[in-house]
C-alpha atoms as a PDB file:
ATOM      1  CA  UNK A   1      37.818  18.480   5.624  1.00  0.00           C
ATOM      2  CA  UNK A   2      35.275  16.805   8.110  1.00  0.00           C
ATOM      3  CA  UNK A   3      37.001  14.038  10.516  1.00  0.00           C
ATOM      4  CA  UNK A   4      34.733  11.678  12.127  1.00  0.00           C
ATOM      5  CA  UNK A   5      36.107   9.521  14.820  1.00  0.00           C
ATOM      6  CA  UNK A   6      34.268   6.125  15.930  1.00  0.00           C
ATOM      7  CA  UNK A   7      35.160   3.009  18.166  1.00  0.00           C
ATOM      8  CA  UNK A   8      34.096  -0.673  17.684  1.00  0.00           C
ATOM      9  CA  UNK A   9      33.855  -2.456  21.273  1.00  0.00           C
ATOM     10  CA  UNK A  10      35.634   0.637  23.164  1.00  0.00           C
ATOM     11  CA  UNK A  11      34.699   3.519  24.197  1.00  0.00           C
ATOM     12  CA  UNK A  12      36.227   6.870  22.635  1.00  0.00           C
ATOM     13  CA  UNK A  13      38.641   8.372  25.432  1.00  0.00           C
ATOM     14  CA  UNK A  14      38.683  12.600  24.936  1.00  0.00           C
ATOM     15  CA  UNK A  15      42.876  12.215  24.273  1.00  0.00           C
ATOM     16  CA  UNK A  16      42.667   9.311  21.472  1.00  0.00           C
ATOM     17  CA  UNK A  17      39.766  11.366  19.785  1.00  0.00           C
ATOM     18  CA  UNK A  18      41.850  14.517  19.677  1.00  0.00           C
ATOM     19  CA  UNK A  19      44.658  12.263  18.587  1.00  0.00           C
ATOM     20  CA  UNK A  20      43.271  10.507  15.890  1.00  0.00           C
ATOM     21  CA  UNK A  21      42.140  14.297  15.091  1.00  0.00           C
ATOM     22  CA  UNK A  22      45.423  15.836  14.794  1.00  0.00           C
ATOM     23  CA  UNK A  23      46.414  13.094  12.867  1.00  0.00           C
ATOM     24  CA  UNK A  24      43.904  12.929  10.191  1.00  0.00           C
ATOM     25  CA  UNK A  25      44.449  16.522   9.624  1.00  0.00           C
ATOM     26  CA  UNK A  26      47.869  15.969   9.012  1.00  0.00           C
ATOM     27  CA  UNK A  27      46.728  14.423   5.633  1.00  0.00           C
ATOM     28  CA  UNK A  28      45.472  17.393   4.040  1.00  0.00           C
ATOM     29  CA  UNK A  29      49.341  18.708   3.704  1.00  0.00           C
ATOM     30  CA  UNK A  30      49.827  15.769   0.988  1.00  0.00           C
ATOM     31  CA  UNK A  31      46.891  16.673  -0.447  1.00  0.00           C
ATOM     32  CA  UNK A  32      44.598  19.220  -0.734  1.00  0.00           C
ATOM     33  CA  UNK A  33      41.125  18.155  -2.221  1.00  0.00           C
ATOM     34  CA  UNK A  34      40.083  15.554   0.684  1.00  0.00           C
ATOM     35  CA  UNK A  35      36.559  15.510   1.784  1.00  0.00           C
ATOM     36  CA  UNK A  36      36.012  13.508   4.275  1.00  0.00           C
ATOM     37  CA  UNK A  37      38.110  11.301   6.349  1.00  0.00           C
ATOM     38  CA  UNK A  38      36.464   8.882   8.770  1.00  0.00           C
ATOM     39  CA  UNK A  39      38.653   7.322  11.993  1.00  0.00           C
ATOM     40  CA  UNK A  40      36.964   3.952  13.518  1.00  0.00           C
ATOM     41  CA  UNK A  41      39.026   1.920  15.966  1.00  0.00           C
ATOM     42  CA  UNK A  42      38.473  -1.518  17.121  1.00  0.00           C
ATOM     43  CA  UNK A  43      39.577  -3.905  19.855  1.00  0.00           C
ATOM     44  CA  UNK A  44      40.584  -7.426  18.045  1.00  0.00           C
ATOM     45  CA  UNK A  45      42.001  -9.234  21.235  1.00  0.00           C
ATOM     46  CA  UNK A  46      45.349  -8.214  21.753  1.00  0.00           C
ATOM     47  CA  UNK A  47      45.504  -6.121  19.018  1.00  0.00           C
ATOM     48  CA  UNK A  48      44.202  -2.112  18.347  1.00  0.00           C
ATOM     49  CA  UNK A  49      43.132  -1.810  15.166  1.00  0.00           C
ATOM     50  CA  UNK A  50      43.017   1.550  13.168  1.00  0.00           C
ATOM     51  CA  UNK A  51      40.789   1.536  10.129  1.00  0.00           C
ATOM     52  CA  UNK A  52      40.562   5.199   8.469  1.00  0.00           C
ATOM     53  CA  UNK A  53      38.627   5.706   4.898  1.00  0.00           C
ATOM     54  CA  UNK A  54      39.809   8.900   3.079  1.00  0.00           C
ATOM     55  CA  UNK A  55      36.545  10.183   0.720  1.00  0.00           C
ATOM     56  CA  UNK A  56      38.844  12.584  -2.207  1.00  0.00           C
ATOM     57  CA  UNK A  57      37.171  14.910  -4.088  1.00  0.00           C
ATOM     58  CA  UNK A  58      36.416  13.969  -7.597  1.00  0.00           C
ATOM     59  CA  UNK A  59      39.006  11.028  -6.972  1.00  0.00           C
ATOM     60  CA  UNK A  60      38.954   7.525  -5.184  1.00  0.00           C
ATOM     61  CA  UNK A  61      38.445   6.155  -1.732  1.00  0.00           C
ATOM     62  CA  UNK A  62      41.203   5.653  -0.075  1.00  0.00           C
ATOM     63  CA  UNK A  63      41.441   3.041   3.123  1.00  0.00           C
ATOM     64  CA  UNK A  64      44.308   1.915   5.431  1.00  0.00           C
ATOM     65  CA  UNK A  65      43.913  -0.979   8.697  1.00  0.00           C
ATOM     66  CA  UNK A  66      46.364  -1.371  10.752  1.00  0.00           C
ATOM     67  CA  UNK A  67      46.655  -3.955  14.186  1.00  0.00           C
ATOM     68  CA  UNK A  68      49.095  -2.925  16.233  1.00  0.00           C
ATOM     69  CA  UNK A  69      48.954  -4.030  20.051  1.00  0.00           C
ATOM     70  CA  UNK A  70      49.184  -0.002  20.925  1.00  0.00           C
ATOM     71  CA  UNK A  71      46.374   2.450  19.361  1.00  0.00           C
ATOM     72  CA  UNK A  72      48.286   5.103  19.332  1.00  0.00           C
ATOM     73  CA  UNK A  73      50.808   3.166  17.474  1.00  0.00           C
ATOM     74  CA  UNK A  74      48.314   1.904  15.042  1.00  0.00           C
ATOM     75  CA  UNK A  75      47.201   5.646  14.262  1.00  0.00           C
ATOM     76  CA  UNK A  76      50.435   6.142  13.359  1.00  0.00           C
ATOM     77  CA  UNK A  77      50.791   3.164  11.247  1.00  0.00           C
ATOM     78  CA  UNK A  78      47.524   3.862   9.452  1.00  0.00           C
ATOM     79  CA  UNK A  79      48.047   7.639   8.678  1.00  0.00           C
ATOM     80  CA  UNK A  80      51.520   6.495   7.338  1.00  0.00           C
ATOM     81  CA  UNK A  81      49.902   4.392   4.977  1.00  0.00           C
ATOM     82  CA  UNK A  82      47.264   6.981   3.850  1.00  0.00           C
ATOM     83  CA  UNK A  83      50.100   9.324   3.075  1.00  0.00           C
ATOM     84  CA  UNK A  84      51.970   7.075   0.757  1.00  0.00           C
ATOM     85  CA  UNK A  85      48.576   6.554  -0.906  1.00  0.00           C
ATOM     86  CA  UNK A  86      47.826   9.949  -0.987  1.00  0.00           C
ATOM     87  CA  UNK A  87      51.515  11.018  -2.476  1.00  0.00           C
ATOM     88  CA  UNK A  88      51.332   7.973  -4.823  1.00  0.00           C
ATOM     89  CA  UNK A  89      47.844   9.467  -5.941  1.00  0.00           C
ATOM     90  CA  UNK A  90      49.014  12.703  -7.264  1.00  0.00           C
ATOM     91  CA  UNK A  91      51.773  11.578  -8.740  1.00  0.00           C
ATOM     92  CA  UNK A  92      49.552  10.059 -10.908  1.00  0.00           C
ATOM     93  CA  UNK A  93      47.588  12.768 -11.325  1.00  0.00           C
ATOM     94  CA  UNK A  94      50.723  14.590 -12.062  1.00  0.00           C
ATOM     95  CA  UNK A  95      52.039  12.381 -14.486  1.00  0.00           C
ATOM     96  CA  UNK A  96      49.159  11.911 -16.286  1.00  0.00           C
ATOM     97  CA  UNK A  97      48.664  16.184 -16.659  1.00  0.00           C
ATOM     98  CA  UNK A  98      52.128  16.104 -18.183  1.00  0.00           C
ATOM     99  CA  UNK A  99      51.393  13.245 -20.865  1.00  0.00           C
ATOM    100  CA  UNK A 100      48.671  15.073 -21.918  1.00  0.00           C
ATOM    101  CA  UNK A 101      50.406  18.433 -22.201  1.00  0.00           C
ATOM    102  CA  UNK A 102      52.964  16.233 -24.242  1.00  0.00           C
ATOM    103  CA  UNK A 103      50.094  14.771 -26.155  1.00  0.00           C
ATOM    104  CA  UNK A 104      48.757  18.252 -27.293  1.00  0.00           C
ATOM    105  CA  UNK A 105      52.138  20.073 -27.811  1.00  0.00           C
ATOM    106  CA  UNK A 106      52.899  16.633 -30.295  1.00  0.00           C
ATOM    107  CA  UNK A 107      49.755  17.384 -32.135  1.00  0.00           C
ATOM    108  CA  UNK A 108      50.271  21.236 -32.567  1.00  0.00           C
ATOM    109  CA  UNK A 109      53.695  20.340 -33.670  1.00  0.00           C
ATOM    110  CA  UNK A 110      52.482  18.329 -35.995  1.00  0.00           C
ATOM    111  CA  UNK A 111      49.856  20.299 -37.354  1.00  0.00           C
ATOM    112  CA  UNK A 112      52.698  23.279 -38.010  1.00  0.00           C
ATOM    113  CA  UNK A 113      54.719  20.840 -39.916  1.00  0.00           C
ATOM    114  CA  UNK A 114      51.947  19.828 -42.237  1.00  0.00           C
ATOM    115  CA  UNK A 115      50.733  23.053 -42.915  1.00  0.00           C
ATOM    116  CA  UNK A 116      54.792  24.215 -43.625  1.00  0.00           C
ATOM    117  CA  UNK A 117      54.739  20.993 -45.730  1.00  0.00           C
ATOM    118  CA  UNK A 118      52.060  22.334 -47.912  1.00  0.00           C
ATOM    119  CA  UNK A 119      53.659  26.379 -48.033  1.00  0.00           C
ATOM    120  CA  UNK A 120      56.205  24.778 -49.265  1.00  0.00           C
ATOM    121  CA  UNK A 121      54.178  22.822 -52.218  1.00  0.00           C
ATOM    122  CA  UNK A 122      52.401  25.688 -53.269  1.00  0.00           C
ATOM    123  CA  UNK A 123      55.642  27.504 -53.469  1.00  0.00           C
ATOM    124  CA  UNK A 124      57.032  25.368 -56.294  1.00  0.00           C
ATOM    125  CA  UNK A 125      53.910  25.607 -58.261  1.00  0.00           C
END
């Protein structure tokens, strides 16, 4: 997983870097096929403003903003979001493996009780 971190009208301290790091990385627990994730933070004002875009493989782009008048508080915020994505994400995944099991075992099923359907036939003959 490759974490790029970039600021909008601030300039990138060493500590919120490695923060916004160690963060990021925290992701990949939730979720294991994540490519890229990319960190920019902005100055709006008063407010910090986290922005982080989550690339997954073979899947969808993920993205979570969140102002928050602390930007340590809005890297929180934003990876918080990202993981209920993320979770919400495979679950669907999930789901959607299971229905098609369901679909397939159905089919099979059905295919057994036609062909016992026509045993039976040909044993009245």
């Amino acid at each position: 997983m490759n974490i790029s971190v970039h600021g909008k009208h601030l300039e990138i301290t060493k500590a919120i870097q490695d923060y916004a790091q160690k963060k990021a990385a925290k992701l990949e627990k939730f979720f294991e096929r994540i490519g890229d994730v990319h960190v920019i933070l902005d100055v709006e004002g008063d407010n910090h403003v986290a922005e982080m875009v989550v690339k997954v493989t073979k899947g969808p782009t993920l993205i979570g903003v969140v102002a928050k008048g602390d930007m340590y508080a809005s890297i929180d915020f934003v990876v918080d979001k990202l993981e209920r994505q993320l979770t919400k994400y495979k679950e669907k995944l999930y789901t959607k493996k299971l229905k098609n099991k369901r679909d397939i075992v159905s089919e099979s099923e059905a295919l057994e009780l036609d062909a016992n359907e026509d045993e039976e036939i040909d044993e009245f003959a």
